[in-house]
Protein backbone atom coordinates (compact mmCIF):
# COMPACT_ATOMS: atom_id res chain seq x y z
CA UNK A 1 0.00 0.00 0.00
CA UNK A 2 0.95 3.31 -0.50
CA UNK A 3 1.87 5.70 2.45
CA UNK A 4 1.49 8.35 1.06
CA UNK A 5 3.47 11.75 2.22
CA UNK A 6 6.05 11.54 5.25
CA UNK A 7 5.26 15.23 7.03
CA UNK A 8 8.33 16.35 9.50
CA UNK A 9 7.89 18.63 12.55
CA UNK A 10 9.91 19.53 15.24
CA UNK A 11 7.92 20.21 18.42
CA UNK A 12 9.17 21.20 22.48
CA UNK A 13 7.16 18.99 24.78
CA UNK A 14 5.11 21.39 27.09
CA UNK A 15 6.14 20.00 30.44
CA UNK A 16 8.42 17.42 29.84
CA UNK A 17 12.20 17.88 31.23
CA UNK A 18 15.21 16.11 30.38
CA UNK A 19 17.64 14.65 32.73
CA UNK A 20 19.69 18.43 32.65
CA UNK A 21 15.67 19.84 33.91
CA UNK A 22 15.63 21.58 30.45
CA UNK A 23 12.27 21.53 28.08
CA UNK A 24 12.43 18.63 25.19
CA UNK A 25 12.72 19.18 21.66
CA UNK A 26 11.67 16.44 19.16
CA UNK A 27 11.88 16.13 15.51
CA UNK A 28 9.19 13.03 14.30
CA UNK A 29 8.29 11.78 10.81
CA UNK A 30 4.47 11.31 10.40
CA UNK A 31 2.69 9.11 8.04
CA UNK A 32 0.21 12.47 6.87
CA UNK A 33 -2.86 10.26 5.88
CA UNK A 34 -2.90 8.05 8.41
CA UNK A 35 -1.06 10.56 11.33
CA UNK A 36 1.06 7.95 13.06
CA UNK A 37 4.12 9.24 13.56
CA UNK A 38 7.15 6.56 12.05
CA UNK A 39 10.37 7.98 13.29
CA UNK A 40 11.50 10.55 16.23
CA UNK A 41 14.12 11.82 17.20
CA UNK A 42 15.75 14.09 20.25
CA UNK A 43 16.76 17.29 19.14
CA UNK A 44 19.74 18.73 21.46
CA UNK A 45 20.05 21.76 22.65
CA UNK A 46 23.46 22.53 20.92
CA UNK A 47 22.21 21.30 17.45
CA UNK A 48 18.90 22.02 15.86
CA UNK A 49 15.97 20.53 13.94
CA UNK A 50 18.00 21.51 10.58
CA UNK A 51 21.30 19.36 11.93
CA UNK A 52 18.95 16.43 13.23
CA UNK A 53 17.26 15.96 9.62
CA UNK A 54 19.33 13.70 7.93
CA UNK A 55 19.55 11.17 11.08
CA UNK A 56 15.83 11.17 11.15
CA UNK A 57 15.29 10.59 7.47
CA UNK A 58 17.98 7.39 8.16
CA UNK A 59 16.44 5.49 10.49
CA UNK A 60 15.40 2.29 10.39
CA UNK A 61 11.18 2.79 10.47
CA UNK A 62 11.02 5.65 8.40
CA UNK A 63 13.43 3.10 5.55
CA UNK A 64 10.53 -0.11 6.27
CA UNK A 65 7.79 2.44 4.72
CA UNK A 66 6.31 0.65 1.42
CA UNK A 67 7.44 3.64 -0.51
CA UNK A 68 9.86 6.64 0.75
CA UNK A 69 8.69 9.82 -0.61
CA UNK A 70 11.07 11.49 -3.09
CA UNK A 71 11.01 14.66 -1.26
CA UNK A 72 9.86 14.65 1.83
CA UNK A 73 7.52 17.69 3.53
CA UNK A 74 9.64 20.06 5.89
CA UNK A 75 12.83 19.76 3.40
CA UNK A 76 11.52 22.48 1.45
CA UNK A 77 11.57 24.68 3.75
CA UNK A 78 14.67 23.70 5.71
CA UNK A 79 16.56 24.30 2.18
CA UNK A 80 14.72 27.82 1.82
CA UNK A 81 16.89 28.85 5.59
């Protein structure tokens, strides 16, 4: 089946603290039809979502979709920075 479009957002958990007692930042891959979301990662505070990109788009879930998207959404605007 197809999955359609892979959506990527970065997003600071409201409440949620790391081990330092600083807010969490994650970047996460989302099926867009269906809304699960198929990869996350942390996103530390001396890096950013821009940095963290590639690793995400590596991992192993996001590679055992049916069908990678050519272009995923969020790249085009991370190449427009």
């Amino acid at each position: 089946t197809d999955p359609g479009a892979i959506a990527v957002d970065g997003k600071t958990l409201r409440g949620a603290k790391g081990h330092d007692g600083k807010q969490v930042h994650l970047l996460s891959a989302i099926l867009h039809k269906e809304g699960v979301v198929v990869s996350q990662t942390l996103v530390d505070r001396k890096t950013n979502e821009i940095t963290m990109f590639q690793s995400l788009l590596n991992s192993a879930l996001i590679k055992k979709t049916p069908r990678r998207p050519q272009m995923p959404s969020g790249l085009v605007a991370i190449t427009q920075l």
